[in-house]
Structure formats: structure tokens, C-alpha cells
C-alpha atoms as a PDB file:
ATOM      1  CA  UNK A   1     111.351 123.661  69.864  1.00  0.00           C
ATOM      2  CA  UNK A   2     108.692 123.084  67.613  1.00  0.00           C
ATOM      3  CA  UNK A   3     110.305 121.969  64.301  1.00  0.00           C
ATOM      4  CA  UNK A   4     111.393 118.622  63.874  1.00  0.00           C
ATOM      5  CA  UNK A   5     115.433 118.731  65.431  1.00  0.00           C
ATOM      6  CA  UNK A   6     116.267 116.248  62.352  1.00  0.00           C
ATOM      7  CA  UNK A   7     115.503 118.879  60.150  1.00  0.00           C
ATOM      8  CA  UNK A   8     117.207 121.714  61.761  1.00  0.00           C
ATOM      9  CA  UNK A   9     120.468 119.670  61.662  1.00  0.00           C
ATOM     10  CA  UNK A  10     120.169 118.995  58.419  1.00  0.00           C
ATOM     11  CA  UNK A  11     119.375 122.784  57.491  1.00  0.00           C
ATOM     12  CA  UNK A  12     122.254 123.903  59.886  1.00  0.00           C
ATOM     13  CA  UNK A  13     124.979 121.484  59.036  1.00  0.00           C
ATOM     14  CA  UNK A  14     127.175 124.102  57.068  1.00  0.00           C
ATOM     15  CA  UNK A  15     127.105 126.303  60.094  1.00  0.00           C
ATOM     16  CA  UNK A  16     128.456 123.711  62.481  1.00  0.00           C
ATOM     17  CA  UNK A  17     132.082 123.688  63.677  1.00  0.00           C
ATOM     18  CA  UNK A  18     133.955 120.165  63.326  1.00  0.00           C
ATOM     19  CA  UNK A  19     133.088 118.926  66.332  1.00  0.00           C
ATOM     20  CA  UNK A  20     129.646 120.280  65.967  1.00  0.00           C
ATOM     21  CA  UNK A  21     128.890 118.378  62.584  1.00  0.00           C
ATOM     22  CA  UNK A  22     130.121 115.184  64.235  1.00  0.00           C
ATOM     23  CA  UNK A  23     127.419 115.646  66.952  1.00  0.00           C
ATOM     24  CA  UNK A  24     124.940 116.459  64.236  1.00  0.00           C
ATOM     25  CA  UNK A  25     125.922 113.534  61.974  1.00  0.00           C
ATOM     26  CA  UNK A  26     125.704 110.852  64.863  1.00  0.00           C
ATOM     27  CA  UNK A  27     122.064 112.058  65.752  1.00  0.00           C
ATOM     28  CA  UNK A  28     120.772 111.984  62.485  1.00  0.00           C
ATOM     29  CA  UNK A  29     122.266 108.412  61.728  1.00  0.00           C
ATOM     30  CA  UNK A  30     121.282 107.155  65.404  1.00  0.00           C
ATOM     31  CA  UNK A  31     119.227 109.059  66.524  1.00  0.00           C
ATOM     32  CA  UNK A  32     117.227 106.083  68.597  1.00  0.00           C
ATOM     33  CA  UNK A  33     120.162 105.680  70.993  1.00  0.00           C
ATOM     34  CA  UNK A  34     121.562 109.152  70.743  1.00  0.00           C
ATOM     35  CA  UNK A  35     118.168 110.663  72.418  1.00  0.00           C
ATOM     36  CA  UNK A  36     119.128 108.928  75.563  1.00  0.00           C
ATOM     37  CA  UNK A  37     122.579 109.117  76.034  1.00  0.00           C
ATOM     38  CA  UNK A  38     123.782 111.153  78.573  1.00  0.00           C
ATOM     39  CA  UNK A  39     125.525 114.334  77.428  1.00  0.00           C
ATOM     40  CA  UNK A  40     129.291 112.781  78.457  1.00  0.00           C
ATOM     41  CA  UNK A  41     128.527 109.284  76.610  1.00  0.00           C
ATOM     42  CA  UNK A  42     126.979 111.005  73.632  1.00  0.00           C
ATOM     43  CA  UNK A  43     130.729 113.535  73.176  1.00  0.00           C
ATOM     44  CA  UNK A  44     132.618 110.496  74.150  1.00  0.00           C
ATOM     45  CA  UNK A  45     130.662 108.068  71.205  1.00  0.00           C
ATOM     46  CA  UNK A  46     131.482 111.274  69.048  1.00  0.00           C
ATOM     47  CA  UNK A  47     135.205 112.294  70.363  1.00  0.00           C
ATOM     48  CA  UNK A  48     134.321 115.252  71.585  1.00  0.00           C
ATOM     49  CA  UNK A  49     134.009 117.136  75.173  1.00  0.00           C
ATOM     50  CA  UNK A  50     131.041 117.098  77.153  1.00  0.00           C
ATOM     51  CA  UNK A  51     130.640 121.012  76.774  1.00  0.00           C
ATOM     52  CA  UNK A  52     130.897 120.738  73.628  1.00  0.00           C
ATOM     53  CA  UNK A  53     127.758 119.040  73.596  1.00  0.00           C
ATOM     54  CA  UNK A  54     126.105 121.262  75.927  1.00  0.00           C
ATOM     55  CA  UNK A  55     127.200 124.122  73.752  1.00  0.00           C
ATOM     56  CA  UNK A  56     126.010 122.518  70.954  1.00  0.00           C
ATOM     57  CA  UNK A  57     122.373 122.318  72.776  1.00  0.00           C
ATOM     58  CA  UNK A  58     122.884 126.118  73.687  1.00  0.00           C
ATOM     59  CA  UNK A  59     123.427 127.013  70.254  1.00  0.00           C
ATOM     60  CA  UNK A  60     120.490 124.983  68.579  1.00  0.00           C
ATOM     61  CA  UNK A  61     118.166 126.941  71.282  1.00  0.00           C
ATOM     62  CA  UNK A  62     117.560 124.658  74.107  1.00  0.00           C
ATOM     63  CA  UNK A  63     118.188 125.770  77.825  1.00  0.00           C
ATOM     64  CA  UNK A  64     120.444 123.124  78.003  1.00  0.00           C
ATOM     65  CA  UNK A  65     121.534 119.619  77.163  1.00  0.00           C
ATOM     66  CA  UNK A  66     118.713 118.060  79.474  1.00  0.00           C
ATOM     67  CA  UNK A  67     116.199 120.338  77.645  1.00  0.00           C
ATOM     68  CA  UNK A  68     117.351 119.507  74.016  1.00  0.00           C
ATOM     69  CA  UNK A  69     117.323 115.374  75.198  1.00  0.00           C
ATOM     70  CA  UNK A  70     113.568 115.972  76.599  1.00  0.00           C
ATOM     71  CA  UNK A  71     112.397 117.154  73.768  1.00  0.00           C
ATOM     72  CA  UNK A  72     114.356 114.530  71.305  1.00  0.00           C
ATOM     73  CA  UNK A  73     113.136 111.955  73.046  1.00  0.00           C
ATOM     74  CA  UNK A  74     109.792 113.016  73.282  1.00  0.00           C
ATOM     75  CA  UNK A  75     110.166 113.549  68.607  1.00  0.00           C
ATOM     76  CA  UNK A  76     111.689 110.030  68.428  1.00  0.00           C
ATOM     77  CA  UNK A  77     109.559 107.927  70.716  1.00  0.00           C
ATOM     78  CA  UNK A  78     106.460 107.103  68.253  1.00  0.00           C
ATOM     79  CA  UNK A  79     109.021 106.839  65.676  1.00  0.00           C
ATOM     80  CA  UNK A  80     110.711 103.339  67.178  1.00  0.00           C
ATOM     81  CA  UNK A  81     110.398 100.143  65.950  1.00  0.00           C
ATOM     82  CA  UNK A  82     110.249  97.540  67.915  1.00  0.00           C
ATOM     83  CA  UNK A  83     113.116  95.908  67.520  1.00  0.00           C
ATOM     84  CA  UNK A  84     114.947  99.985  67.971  1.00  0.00           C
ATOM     85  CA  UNK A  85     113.391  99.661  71.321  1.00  0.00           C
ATOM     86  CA  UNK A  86     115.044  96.513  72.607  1.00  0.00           C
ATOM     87  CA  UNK A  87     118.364  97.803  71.368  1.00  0.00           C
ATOM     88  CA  UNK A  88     117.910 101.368  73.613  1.00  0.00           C
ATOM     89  CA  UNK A  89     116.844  99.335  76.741  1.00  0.00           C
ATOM     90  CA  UNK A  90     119.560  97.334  76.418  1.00  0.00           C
ATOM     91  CA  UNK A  91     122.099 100.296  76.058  1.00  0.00           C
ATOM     92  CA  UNK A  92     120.022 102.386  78.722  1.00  0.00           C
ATOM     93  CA  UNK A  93     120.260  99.236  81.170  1.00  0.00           C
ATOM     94  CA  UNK A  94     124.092  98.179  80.553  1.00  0.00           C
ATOM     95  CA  UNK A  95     125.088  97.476  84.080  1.00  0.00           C
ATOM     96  CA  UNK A  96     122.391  98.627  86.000  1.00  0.00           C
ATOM     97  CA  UNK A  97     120.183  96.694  88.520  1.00  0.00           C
ATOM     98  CA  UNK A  98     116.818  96.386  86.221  1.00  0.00           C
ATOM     99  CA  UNK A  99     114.519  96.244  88.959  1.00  0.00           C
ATOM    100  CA  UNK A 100     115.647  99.666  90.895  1.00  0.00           C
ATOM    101  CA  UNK A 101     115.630 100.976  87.601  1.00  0.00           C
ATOM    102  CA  UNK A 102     112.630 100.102  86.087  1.00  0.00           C
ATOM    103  CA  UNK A 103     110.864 100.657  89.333  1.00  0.00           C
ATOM    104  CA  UNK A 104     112.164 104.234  89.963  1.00  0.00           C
ATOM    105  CA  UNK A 105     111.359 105.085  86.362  1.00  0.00           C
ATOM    106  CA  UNK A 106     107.829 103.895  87.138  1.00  0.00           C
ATOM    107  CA  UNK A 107     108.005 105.845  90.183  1.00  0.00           C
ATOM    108  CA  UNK A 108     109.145 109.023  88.397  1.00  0.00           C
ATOM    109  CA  UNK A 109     106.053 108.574  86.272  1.00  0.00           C
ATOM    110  CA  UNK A 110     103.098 108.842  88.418  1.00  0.00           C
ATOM    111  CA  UNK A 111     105.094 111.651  90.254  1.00  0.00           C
ATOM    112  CA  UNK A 112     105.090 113.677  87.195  1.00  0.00           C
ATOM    113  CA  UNK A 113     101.399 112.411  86.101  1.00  0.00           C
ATOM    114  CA  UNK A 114      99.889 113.563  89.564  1.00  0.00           C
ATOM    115  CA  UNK A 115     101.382 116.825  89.772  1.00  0.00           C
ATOM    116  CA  UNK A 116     100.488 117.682  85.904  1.00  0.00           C
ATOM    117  CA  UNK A 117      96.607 115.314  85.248  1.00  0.00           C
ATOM    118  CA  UNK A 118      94.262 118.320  84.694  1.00  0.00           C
ATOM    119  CA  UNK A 119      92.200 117.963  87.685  1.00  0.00           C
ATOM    120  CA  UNK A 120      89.239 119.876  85.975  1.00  0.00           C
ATOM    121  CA  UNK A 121      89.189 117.606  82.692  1.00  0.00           C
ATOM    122  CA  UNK A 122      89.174 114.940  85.384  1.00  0.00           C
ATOM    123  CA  UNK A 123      85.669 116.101  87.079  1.00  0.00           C
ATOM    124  CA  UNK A 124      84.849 116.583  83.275  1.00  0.00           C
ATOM    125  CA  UNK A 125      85.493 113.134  82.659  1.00  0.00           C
ATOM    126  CA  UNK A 126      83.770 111.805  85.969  1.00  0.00           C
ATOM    127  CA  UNK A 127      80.675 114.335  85.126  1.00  0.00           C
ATOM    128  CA  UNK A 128      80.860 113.046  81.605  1.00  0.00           C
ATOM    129  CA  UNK A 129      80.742 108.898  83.049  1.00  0.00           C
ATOM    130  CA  UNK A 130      78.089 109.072  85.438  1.00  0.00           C
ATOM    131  CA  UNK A 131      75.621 110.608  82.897  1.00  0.00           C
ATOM    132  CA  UNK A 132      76.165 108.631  80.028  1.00  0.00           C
ATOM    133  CA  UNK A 133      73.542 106.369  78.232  1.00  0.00           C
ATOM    134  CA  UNK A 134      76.287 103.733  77.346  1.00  0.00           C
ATOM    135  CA  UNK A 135      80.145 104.031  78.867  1.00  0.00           C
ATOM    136  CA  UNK A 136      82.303 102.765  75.647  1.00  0.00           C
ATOM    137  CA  UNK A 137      86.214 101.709  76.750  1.00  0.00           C
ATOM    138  CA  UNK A 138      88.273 101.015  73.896  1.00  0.00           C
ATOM    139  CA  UNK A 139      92.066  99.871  74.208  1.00  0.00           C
ATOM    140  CA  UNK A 140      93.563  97.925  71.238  1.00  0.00           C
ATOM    141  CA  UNK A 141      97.133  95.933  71.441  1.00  0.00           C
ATOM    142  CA  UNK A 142      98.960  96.979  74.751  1.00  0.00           C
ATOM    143  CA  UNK A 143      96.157  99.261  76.075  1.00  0.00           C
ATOM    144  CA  UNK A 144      93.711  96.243  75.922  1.00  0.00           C
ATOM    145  CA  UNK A 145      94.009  95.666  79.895  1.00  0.00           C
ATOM    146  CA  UNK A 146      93.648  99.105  80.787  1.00  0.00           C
ATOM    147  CA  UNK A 147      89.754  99.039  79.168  1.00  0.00           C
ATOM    148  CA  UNK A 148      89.095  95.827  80.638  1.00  0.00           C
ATOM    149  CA  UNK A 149      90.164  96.935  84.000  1.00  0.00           C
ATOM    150  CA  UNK A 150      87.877 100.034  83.536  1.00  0.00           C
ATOM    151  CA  UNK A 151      85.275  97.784  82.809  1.00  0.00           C
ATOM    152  CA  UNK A 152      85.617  94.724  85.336  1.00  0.00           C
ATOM    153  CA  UNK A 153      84.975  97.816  87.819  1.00  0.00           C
ATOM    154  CA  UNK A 154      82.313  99.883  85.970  1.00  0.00           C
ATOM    155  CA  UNK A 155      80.218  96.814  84.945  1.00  0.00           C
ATOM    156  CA  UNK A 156      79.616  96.515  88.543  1.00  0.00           C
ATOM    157  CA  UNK A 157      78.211 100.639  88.399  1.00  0.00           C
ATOM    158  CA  UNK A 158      76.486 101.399  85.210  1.00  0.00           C
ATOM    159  CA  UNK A 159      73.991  98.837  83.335  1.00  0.00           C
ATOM    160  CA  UNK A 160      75.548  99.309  79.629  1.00  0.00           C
ATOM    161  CA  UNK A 161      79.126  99.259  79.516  1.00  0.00           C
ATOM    162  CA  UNK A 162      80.863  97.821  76.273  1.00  0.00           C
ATOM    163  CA  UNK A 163      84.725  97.166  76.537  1.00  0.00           C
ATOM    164  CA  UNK A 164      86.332  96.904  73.020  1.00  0.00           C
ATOM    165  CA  UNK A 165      90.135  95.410  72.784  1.00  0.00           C
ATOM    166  CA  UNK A 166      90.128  94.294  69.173  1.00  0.00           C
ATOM    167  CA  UNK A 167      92.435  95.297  67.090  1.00  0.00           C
ATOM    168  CA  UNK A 168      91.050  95.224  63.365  1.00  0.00           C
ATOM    169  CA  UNK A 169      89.334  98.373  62.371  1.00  0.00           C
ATOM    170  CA  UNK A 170      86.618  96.948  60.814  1.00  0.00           C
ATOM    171  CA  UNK A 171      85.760  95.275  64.541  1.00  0.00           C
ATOM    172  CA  UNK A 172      86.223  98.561  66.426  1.00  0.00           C
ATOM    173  CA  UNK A 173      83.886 100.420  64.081  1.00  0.00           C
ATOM    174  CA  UNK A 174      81.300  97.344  64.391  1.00  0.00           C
ATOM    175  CA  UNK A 175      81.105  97.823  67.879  1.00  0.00           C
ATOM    176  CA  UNK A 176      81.083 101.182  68.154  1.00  0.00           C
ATOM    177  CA  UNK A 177      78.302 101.933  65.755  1.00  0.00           C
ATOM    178  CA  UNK A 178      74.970 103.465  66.868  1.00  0.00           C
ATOM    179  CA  UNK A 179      77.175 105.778  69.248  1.00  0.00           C
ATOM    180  CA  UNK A 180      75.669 109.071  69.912  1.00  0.00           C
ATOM    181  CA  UNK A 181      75.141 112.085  72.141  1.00  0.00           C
ATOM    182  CA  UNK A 182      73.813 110.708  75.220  1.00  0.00           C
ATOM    183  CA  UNK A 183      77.309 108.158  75.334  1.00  0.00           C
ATOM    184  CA  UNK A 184      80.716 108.369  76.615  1.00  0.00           C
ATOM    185  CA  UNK A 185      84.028 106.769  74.817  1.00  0.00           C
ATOM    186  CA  UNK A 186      87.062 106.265  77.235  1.00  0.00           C
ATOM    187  CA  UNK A 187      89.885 105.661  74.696  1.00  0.00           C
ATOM    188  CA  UNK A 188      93.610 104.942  75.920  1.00  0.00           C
ATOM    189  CA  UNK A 189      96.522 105.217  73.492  1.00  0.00           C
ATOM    190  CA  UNK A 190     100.288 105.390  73.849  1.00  0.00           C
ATOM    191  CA  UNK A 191     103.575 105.382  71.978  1.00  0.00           C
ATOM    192  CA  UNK A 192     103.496 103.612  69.097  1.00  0.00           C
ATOM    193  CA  UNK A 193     100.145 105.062  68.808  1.00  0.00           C
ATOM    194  CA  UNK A 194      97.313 103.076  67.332  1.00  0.00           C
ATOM    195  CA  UNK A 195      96.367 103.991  64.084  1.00  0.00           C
ATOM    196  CA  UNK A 196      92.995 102.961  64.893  1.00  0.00           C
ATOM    197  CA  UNK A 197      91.866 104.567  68.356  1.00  0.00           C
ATOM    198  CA  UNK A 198      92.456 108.126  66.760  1.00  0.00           C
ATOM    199  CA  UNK A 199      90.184 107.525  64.134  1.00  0.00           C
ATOM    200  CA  UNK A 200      87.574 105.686  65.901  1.00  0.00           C
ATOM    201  CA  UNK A 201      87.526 108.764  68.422  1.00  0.00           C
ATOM    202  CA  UNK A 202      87.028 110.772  65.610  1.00  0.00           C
ATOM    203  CA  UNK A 203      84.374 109.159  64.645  1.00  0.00           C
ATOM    204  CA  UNK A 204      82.846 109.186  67.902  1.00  0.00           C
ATOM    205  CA  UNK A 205      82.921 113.018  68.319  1.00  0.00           C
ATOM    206  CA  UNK A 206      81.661 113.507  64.653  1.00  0.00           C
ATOM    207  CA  UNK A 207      77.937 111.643  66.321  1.00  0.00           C
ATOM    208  CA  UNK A 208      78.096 113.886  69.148  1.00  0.00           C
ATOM    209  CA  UNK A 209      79.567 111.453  72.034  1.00  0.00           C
ATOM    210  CA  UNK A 210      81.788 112.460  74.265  1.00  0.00           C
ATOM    211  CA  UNK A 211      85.105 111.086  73.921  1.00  0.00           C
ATOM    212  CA  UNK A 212      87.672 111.089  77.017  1.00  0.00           C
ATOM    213  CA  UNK A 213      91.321 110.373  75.934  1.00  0.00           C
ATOM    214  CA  UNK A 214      93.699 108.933  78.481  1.00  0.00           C
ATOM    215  CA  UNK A 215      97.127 109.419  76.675  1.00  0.00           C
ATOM    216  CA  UNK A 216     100.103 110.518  77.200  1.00  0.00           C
ATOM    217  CA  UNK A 217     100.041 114.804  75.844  1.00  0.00           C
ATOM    218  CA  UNK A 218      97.095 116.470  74.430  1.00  0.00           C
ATOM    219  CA  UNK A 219      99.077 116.845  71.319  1.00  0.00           C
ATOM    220  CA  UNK A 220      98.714 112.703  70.640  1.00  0.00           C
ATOM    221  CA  UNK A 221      96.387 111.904  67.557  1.00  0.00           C
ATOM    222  CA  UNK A 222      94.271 110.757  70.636  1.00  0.00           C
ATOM    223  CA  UNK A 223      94.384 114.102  72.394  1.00  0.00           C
ATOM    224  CA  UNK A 224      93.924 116.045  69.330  1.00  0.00           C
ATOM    225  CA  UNK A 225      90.274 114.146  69.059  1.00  0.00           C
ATOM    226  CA  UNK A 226      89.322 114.131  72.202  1.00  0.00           C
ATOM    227  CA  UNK A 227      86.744 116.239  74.358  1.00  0.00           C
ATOM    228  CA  UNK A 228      88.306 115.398  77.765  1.00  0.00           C
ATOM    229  CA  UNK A 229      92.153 114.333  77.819  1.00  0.00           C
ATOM    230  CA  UNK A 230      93.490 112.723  81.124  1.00  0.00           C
ATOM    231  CA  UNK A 231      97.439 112.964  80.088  1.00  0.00           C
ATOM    232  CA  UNK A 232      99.517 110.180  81.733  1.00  0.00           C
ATOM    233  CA  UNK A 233     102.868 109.656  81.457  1.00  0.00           C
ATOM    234  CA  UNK A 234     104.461 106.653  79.803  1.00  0.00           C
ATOM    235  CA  UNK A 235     107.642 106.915  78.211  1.00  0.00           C
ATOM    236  CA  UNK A 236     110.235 103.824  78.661  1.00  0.00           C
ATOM    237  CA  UNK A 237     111.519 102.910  75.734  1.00  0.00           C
ATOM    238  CA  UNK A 238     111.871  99.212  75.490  1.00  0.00           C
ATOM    239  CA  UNK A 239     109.302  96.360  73.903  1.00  0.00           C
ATOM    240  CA  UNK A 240     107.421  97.002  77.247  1.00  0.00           C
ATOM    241  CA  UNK A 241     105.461  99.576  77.404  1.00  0.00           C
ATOM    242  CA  UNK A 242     105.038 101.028  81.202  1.00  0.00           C
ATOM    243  CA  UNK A 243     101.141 101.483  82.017  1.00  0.00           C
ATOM    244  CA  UNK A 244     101.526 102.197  85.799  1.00  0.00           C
ATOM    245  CA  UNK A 245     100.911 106.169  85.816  1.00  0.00           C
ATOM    246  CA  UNK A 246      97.290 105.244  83.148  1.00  0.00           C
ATOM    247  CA  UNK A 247      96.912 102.448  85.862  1.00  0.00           C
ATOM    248  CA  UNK A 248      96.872 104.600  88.632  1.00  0.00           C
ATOM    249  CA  UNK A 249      94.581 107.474  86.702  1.00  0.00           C
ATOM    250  CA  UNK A 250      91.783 104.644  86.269  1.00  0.00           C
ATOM    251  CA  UNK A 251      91.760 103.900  89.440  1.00  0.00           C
ATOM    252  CA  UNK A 252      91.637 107.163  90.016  1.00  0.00           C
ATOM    253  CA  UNK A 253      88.675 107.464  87.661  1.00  0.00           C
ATOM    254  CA  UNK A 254      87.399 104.608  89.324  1.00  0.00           C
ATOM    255  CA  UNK A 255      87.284 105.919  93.022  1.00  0.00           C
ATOM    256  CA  UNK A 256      85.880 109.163  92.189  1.00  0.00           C
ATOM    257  CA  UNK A 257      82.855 107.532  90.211  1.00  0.00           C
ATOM    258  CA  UNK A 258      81.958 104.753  93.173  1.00  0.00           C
ATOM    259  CA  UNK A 259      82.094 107.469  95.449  1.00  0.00           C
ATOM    260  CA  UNK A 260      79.305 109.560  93.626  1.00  0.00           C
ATOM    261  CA  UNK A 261      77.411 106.183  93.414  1.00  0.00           C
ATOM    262  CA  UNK A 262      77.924 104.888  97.097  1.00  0.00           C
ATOM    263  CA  UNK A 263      73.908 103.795  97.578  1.00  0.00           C
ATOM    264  CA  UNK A 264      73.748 102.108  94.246  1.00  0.00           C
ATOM    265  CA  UNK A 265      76.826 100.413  94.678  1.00  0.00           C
ATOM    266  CA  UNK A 266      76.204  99.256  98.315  1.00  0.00           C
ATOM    267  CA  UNK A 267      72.925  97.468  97.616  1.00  0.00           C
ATOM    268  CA  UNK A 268      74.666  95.440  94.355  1.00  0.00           C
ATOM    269  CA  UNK A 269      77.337  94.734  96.256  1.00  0.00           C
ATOM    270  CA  UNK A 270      75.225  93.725  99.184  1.00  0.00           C
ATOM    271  CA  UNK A 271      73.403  90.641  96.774  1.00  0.00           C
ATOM    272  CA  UNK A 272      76.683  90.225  95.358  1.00  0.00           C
ATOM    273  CA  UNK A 273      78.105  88.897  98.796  1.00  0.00           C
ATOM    274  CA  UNK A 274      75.051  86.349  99.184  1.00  0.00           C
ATOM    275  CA  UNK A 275      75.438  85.083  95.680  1.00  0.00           C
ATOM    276  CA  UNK A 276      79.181  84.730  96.373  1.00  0.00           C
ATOM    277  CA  UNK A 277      78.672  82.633  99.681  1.00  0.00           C
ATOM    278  CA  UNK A 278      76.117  80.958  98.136  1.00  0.00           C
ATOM    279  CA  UNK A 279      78.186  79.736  95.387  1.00  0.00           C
ATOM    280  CA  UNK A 280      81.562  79.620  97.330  1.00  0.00           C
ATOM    281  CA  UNK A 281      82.956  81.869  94.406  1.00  0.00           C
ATOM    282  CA  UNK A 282      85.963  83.321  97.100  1.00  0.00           C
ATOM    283  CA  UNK A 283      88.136  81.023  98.991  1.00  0.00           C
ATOM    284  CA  UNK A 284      87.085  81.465 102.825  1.00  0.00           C
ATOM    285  CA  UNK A 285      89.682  82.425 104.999  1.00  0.00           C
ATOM    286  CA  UNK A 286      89.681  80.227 108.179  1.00  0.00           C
ATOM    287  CA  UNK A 287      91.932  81.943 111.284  1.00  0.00           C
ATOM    288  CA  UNK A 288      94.990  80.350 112.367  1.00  0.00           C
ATOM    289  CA  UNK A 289      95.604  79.252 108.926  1.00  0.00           C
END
């Protein structure tokens, strides 16, 4: 559903039987844990059944209950603070073991982010990388790792690569000016969305540079200003946010670009290895030990 499901309550609250308006009533007052209850904790918080939630879910429009809870969680996930988000882990978690759980949830992630990633905005985005000028990554706050990942690995491929994690937008838009037409901006941006990396993409497109958004739907302020959107799922709510699926899509990224530059990249890497013995940069491995 489209409209906001707040706002449908609100508007449909006279319609509602009892039980119904005690459903309604408990999502719009708590609405941070009610999006991921299960539909038998949410009626038994409430005092009602557990059909008569699923009814209720019927009646508002959704398939089902598991329908209506997708898309509540997906309206209420930019909207948590942070200290909303420690309280939901903590009530998702209760007695659970938090490593199986975080891990399947991670799991569950790049599942659904390899069989949905666009694979033609991903040759787009390759395409886009290997014949760019200048390859700008910019991740602010939690994202900041996932552009200096991108660029440990593409500094090694491309002669003019410029990683930008800070923060303040008056630093982003230093270090992004001059952009133009014959550069590429790899943005990343997930819930709570940055204020900043949707504006300084929009900036970028308004010169004529290609921007590729790695986010998490199309419909992000990201996506929306974007060229090229490579949509990975990350959705656990608690204070940390899960970057495996983006992880995996850089590398991703990452593989696909080396592999169109395999002659370039074997001859740096080839001096590379001298300078590295040289200079005992790695630890040698001795056998037996």
C-alpha cells in the first residue's frame, strides 16, 4: 500500500470494531515495536486473537499479516531513532541465541539481494567505472567503510580515485567540486539515510556525472538521484546497521572490474610483489610453522 498505514488508521478508526481499534491504537502509539511483532504477540500485547489480527490485515488491504508487517516495517525503518532501535533489538532478541540470529538474518539478506540486484544496472555500473575520468566513492557515518573498501581495491586499478567519508556538507561538496561528465560517483546510503549523500548525488547528476547508488530500494532519496542503482538489502533494526549484502555487491563490483582489467592489473601487481619483498611489507610464511 502506498499511503502512509499511520494515516489510514487514523482515517479508519470509526470503522474499526473494538478489538480492531485496540490494534489500531497500539500501532499508532508503538508503532517501532509493533512493526515486528509477530501476529500472535502483537493480539496478545492487545488482548485480542491472532485472527483477529490477520483479519484486521485482510481488511486494511494486505494479503495477509506477513504482507501488512513487510510493508510497516519497511514505512517505519528511516523513521527510528537510535535509541527506538536498541529497544526493538532487544525485544526482537528476548531469548534468542544472538549469533544464529544475527547471522541467519545476514544470511537472509544477501539471499534476497542476489536473487533481486539488477544485473543490467550492474554492467551499467561496471561500463560506467572502467570509463570514467575520476571514480568518486562517497560514504558518510556508517557507510564510510564501504567507500574505503571500494577504494583500497580500485586505487590499485584506476589512476584517480577520490574516497570521501566526511560527514559535514560543506566537506563533501569541497571534494566533490569540479565533477563532471567524463566522472563516476559511487554513493552508498542506508536507513537512517544521510541527509547529505542525496543531495551531493544530486548535485553530481546536475554536472553531468554519472552517479551509481548502492542502497537499499530505488525509491531511497539515493535511488531517486541516481543514474545506476545497485539495491542491497539491509534492514536490522538495532544501533548496528548490517552492511554484509552492500559488502558482498562491492566485491561484486570489484571482481567484475579486475576481470575487464586483468593485463593492467597483472603488471602493477607484478612490481607490487618486488616492492613488497623488498621492503618486507607481508609477514613471510616459513613451512612447518
Amino acid at each position: 500500500m502506498k499511503n502512509d498505514i499511520l494515516s489510514i488508521l487514523q482515517e479508519r478508526m470509526p470503522t474499526f470494531s473494538k478489538g480492531q481499534r485496540r490494534i489500531a491504537r497500539y500501532i499508532m502509539e508503538s508503532y517501532d515495536k509493533a512493526a515486528f511483532q509477530t501476529a500472535s504477540r502483537l493480539g496478545k500485547t492487545v488482548g485480542v486473537s491472532e485472527s483477529t489480527v490477520v483479519r484486521f490485515a485482510s481488511e486494511l488491504g494486505y494479503d495477509g499479516y506477513p504482507s501488512m508487517q513487510k510493508a510497516f516495517q519497511e514505512m517505519v525503518v528511516n523513521r527510528l531513532t537510535s535509541v527506538q532501535r536498541i529497544e526493538v533489538a532487544h525485544d526482537r532478541i528476548g531469548d534468542q541465541d544472538v549469533v544464529s540470529m544475527v547471522l541467519q538474518a545476514d544470511m537472509d539478506k544477501l539471499r534476497h539481494t542476489g536473487e533481486t540486484v539488477d544485473r543490467a544496472e550492474f554492467q551499467a555500473a561496471v561500463d560506467a567505472i572502467l570509463s570514467a575520468r575520476r571514480v568518486y566513492l562517497l560514504g558518510v557515518r556508517s557507510t564510510a567503510p564501504l567507500a574505503s573498501f571500494l577504494g583500497y581495491y580500485l586505487n590499485y586499478m584506476f589512476r584517480d580515485v577520490r574516497i570521501i567519508t566526511a560527514s559535514g556538507s560543506g566537506e563533501v561538496f569541497e571534494q566533490i567540486v569540479g565533477i563532471n561528465a567524463d566522472d563516476v560517483l559511487v554513493a552508498f546510503s542506508f536507513p537512517r539515510y544521510s541527509a547529505i549523500t542525496a543531495k551531493a548525488a544530486s548535485y553530481c547528476r546536475t554536472t553531468g556525472a554519472t552517479v551509481i547508488g548502492v542502497t537499499d530500494t530505488r525509491l531511497s532519496p539515493l535511488g531517486q538521484n541516481s543514474d545506476h542503482v545497485l539495491a542491497a538489502k539491509s534492514d536490522m533494526v538495532s544501533l548496528v546497521d548490517s552492511l554484509v549484502a552492500p559488502l558482498s555487491v562491492v566485491n561484486a563490483l570489484l571482481v567484475a572490474i579486475a576481470a575487464k582489467r586483468e593485463t593492467e592489473l597483472a603488471q602493477t601487481f607484478g612490481e607490487l610483489e618486488h616492492i613488497w619483498d623488498e621492503y618486507h611489507i607481508y609477514e613471510t610464511q616459513v613451512d612447518g610453522q
